[in-house]
C-alpha atoms as a PDB file:
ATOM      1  CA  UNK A   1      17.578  -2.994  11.011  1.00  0.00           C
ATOM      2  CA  UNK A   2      18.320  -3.242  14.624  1.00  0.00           C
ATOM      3  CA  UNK A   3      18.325   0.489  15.272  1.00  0.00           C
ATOM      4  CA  UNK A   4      14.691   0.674  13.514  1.00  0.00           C
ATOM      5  CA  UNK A   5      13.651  -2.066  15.540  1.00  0.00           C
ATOM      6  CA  UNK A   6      14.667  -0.234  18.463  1.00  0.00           C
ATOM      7  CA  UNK A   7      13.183   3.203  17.141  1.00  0.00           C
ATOM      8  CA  UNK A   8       9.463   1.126  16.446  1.00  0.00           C
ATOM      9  CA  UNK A   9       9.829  -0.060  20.849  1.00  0.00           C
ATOM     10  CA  UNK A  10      10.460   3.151  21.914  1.00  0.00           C
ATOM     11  CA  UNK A  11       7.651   4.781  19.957  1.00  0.00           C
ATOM     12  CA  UNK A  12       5.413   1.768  21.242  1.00  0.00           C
ATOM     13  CA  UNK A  13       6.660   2.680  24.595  1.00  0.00           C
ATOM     14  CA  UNK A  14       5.457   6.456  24.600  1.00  0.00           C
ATOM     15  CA  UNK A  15       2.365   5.929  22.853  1.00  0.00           C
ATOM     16  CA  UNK A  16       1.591   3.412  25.342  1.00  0.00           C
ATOM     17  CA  UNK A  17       2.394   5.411  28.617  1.00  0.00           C
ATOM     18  CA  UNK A  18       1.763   8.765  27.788  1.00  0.00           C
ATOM     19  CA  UNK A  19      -1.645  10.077  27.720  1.00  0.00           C
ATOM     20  CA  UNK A  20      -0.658  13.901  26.384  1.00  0.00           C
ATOM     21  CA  UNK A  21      -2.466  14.063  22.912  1.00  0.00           C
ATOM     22  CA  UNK A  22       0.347  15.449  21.432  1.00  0.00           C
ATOM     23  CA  UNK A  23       2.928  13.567  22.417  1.00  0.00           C
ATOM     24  CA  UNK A  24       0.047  10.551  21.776  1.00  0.00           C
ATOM     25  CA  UNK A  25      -0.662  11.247  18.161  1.00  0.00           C
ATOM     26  CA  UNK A  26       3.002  12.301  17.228  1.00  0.00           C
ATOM     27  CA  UNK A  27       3.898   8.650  17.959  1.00  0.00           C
ATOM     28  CA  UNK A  28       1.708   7.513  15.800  1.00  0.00           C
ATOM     29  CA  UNK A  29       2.671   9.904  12.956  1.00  0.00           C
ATOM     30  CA  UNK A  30       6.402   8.171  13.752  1.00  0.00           C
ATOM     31  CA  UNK A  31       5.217   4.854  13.682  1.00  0.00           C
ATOM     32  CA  UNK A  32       3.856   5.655  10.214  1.00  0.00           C
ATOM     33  CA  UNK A  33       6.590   7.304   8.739  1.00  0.00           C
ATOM     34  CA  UNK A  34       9.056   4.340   9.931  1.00  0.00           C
ATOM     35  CA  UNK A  35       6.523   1.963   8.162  1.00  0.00           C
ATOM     36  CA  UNK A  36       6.817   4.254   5.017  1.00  0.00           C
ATOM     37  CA  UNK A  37      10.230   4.337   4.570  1.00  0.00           C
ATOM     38  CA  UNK A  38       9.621   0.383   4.470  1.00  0.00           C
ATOM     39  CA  UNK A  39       7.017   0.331   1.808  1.00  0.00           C
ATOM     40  CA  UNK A  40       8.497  -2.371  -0.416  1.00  0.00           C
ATOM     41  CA  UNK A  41      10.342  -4.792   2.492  1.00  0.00           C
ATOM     42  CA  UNK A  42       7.917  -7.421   2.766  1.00  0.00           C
ATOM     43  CA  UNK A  43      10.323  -8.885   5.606  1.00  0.00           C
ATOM     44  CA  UNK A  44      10.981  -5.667   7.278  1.00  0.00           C
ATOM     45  CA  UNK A  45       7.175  -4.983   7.795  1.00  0.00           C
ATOM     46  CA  UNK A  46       6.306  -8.164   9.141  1.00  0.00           C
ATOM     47  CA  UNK A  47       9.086  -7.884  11.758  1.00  0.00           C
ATOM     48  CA  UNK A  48       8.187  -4.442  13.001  1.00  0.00           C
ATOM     49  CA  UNK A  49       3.825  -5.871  13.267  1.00  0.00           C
ATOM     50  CA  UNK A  50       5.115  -8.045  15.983  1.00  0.00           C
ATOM     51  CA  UNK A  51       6.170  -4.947  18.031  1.00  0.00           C
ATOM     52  CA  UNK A  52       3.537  -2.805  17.069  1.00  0.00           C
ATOM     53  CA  UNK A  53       0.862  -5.534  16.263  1.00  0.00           C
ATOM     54  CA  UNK A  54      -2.082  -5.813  14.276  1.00  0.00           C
ATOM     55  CA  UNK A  55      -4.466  -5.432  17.577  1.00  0.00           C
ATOM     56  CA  UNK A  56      -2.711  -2.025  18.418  1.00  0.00           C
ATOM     57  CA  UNK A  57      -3.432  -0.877  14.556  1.00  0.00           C
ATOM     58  CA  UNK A  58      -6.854  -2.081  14.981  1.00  0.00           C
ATOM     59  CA  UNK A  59      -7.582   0.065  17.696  1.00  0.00           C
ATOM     60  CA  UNK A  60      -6.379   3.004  16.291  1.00  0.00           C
ATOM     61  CA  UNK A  61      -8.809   2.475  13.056  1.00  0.00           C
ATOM     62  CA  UNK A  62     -11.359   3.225  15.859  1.00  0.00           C
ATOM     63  CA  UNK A  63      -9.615   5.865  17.971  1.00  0.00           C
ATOM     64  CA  UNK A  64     -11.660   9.061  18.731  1.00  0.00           C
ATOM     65  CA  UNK A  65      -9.462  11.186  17.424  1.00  0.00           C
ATOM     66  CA  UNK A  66     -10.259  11.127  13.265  1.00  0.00           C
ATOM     67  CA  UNK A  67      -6.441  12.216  12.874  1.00  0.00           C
ATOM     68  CA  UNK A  68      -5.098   8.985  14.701  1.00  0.00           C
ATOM     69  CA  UNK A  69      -7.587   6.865  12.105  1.00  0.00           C
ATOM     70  CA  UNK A  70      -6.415   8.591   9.356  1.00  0.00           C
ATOM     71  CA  UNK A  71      -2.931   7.583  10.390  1.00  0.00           C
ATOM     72  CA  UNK A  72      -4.129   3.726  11.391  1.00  0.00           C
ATOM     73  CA  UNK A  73      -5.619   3.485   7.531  1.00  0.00           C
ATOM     74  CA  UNK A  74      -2.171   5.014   5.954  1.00  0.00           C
ATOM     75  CA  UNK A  75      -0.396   2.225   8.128  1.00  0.00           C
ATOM     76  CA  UNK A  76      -2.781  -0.272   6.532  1.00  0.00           C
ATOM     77  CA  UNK A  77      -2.077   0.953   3.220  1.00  0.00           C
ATOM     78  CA  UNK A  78       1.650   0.548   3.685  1.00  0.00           C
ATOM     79  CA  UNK A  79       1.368  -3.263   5.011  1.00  0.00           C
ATOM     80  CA  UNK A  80      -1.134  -4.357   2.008  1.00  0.00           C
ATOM     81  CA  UNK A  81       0.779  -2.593  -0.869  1.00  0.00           C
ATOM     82  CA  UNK A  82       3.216  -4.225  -3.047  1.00  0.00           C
ATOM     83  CA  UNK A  83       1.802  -7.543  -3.710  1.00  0.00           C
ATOM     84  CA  UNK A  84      -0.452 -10.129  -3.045  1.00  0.00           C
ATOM     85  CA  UNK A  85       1.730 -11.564  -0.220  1.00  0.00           C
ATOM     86  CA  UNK A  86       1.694  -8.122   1.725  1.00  0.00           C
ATOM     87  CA  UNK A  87      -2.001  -8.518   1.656  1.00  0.00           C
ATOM     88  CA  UNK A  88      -2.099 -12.044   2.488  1.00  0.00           C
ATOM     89  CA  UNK A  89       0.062 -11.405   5.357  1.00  0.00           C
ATOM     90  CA  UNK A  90      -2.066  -8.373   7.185  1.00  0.00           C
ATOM     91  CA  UNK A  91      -5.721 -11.017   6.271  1.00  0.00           C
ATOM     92  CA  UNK A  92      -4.002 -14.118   7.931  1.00  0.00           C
ATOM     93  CA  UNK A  93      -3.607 -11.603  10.914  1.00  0.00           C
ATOM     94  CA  UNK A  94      -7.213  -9.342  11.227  1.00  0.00           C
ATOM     95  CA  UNK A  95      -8.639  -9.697   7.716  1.00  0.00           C
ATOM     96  CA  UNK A  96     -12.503  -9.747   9.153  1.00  0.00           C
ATOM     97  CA  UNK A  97     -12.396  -7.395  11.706  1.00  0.00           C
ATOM     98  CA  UNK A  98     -10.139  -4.544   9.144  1.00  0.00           C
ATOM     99  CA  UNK A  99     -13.339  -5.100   6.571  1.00  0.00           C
ATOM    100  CA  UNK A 100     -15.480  -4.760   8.854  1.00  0.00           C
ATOM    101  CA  UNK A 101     -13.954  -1.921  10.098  1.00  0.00           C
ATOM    102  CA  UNK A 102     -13.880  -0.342   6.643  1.00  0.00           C
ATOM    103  CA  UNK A 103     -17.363  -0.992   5.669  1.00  0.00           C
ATOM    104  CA  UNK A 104     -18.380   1.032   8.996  1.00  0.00           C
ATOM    105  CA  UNK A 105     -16.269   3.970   8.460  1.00  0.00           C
ATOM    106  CA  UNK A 106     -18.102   3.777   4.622  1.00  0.00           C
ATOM    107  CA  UNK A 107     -21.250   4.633   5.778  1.00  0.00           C
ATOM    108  CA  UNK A 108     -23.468   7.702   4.309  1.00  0.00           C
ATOM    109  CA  UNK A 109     -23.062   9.364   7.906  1.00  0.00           C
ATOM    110  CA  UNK A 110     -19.578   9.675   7.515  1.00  0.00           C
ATOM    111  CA  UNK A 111     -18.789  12.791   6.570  1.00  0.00           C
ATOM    112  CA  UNK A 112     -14.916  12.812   6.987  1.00  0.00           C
ATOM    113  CA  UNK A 113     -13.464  12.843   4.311  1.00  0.00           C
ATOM    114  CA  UNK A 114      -9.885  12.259   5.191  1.00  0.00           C
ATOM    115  CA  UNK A 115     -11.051   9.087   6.592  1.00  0.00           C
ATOM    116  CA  UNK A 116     -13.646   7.711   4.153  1.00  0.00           C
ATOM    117  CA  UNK A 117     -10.674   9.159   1.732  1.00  0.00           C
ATOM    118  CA  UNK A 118      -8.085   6.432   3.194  1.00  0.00           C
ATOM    119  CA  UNK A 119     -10.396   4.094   3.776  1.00  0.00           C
ATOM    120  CA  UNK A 120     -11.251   3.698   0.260  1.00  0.00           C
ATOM    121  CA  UNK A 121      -7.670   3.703  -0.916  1.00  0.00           C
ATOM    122  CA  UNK A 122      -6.811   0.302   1.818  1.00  0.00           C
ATOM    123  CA  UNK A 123      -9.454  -1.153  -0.684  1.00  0.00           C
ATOM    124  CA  UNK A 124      -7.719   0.014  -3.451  1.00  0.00           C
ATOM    125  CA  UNK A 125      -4.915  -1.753  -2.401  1.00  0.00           C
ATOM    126  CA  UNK A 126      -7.130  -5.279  -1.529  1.00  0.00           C
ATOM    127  CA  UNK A 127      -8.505  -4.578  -5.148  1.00  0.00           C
ATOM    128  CA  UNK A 128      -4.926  -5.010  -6.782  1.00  0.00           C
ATOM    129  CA  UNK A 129      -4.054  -8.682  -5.347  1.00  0.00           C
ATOM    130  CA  UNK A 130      -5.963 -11.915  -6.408  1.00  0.00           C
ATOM    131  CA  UNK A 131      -9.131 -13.255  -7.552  1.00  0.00           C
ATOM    132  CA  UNK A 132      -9.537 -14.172  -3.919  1.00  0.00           C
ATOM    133  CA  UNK A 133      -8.675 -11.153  -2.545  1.00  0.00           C
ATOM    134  CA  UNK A 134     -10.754  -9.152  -4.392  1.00  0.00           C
ATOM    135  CA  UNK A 135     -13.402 -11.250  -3.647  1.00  0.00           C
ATOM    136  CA  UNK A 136     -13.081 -10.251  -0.170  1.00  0.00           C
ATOM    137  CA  UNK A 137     -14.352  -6.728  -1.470  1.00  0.00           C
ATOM    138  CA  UNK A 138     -18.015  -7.838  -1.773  1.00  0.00           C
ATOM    139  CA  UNK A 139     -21.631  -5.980  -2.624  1.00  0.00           C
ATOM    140  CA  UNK A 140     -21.907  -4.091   0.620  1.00  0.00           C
ATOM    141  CA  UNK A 141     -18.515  -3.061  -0.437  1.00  0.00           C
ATOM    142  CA  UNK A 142     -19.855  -2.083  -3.995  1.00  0.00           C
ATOM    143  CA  UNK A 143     -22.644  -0.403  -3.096  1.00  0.00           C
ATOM    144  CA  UNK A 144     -21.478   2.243  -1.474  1.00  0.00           C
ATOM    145  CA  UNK A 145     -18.189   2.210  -3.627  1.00  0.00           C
ATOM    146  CA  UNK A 146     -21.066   3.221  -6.165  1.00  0.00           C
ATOM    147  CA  UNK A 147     -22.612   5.703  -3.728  1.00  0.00           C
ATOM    148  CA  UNK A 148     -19.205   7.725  -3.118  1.00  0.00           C
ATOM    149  CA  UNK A 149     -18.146   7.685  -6.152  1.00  0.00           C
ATOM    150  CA  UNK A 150     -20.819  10.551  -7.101  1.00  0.00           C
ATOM    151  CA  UNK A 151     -19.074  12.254  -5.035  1.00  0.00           C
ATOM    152  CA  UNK A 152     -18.263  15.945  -4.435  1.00  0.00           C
ATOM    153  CA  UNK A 153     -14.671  15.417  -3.467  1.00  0.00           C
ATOM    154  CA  UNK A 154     -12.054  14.610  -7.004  1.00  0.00           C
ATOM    155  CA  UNK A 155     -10.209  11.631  -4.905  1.00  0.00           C
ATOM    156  CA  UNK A 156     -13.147   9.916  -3.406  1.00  0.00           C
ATOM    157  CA  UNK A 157     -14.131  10.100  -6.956  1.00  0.00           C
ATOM    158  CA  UNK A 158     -11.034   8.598  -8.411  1.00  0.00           C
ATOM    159  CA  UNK A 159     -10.117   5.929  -5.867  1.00  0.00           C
ATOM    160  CA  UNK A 160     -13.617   4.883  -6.503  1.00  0.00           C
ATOM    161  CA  UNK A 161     -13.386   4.446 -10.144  1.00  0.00           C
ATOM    162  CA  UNK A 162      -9.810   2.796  -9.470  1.00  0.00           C
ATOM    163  CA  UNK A 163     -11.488   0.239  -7.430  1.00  0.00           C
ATOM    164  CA  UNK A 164     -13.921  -0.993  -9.838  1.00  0.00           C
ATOM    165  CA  UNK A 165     -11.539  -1.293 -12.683  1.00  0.00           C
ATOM    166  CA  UNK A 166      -9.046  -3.197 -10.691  1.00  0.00           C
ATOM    167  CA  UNK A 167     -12.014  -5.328  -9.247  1.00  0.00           C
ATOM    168  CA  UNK A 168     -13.221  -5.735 -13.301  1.00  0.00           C
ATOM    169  CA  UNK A 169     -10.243  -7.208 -14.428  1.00  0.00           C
ATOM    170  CA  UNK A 170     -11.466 -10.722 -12.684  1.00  0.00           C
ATOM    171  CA  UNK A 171     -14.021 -12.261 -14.951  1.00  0.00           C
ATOM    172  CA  UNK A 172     -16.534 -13.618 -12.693  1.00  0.00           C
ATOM    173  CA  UNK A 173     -16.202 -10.567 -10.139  1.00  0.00           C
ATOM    174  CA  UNK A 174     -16.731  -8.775 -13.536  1.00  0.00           C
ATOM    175  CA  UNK A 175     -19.921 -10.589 -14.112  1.00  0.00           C
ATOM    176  CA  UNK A 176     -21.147  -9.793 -10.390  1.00  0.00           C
ATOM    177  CA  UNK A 177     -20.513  -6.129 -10.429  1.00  0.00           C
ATOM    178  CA  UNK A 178     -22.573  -5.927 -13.940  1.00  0.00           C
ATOM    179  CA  UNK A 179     -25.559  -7.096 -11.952  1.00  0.00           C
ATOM    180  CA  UNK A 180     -25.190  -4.560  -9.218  1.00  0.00           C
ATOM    181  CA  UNK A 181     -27.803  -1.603  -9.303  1.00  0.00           C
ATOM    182  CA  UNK A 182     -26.189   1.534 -10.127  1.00  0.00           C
ATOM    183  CA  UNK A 183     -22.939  -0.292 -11.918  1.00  0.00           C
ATOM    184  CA  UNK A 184     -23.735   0.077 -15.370  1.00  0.00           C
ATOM    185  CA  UNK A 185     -25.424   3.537 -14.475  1.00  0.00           C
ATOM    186  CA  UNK A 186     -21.811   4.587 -13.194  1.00  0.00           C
ATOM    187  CA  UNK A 187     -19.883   3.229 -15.885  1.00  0.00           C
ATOM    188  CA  UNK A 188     -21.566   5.196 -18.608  1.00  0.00           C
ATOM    189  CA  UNK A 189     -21.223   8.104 -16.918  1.00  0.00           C
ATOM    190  CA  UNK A 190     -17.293   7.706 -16.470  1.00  0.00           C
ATOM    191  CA  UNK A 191     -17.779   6.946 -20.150  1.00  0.00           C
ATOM    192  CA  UNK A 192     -19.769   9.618 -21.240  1.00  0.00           C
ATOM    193  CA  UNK A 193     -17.584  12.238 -19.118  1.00  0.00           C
ATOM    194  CA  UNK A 194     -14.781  11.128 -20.559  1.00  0.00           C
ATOM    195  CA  UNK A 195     -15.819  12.009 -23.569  1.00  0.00           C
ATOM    196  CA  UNK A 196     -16.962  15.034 -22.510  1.00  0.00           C
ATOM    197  CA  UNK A 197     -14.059  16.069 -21.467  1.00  0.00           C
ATOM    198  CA  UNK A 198     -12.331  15.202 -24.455  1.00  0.00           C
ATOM    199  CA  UNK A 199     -14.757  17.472 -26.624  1.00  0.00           C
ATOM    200  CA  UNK A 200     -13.579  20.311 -24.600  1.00  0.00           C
ATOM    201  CA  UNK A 201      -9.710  19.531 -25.255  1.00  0.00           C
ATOM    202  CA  UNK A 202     -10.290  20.009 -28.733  1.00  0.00           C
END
């Protein structure tokens, strides 16, 4: 633990002080991996935010390079997976400004798919925990959940769909989405396709 501890300041360190984009976003790649090969030590995780901290990850959701935020989201999805105490942990830290982070990079402009990609699957991970942390996933959030998920690209598609069934499994979230425009629309078209699909199986 102490040697990774050591690893995460030295990587903090370089990324800091160095402004070669290599060297730059190669830290950050590091940073990730370390976090990755902590994915289920809740303890672990917490320790290593206070070096790195939740302000440094925030400002790498909104880096100019796209590669950087792609690596800033995966981080994100490491700290809230597991259970509803990871995600408990990274809202009591920046839960209003990493929505609202994520509902700008879901915008109809943004045609990157790596990042609209990740940033769909950190709500993925919201969508798994509580009643009250799904609730955090609201209608902006649905709307253009609805929006993307007619889209071109197979895993936008299917992190979309995972979303809304792990948000329908709440009974009165369930009742919201049903009065959403589009919802129903969507759902009978997952249903339909399914079947679909199945007809051509056979």
């Amino acid at each position: 633990n102490t040697e990774i501890v050591e690893c995460v300041n030295r990587l903090m360190k370089i990324f800091k002080t160095t402004t070669h984009k290599k060297i730059r976003l190669n830290a950050v790649f590091a940073l990730k991996n370390v976090l990755y090969s902590l994915n289920s030590n809740f303890e672990m995780k917490k320790s290593l935010m206070k070096k790195i901290t939740y302000e440094t990850l925030l400002s790498l959701l909104d880096d100019s390079d796209k590669v950087i935020q792609v690596q800033a989201l995966l981080m994100f999805r490491v700290l809230l997976f597991k259970s509803s105490e990871d995600i408990d942990e990274v809202f009591s830290h920046c839960k209003e400004q990493l929505m609202t982070s994520l509902l700008c990079k879901l915008n109809e402009g943004n045609i990157n798919s790596d990042v609209v990609v990740h940033s769909l699957y950190v709500l993925s991970n919201v969508s798994s925990g509580n009643s009250k942390q799904k609730a955090t996933i609201g209608k902006d959030f649905v709307d253009r959940i609805i929006r993307f998920a007619y889209a071109k690209n197979a895993n936008v598609r299917l992190v979309c769909v995972t979303i809304l069934n792990n948000l329908m499994t709440d009974n009165e979230i369930q009742k919201t989405l049903v009065e959403v425009d589009g919802f129903v629309q969507l759902l009978e078209k997952i249903v339909f396709e399914g079947k679909d699909e199945g007809s051509k199986g056979k």
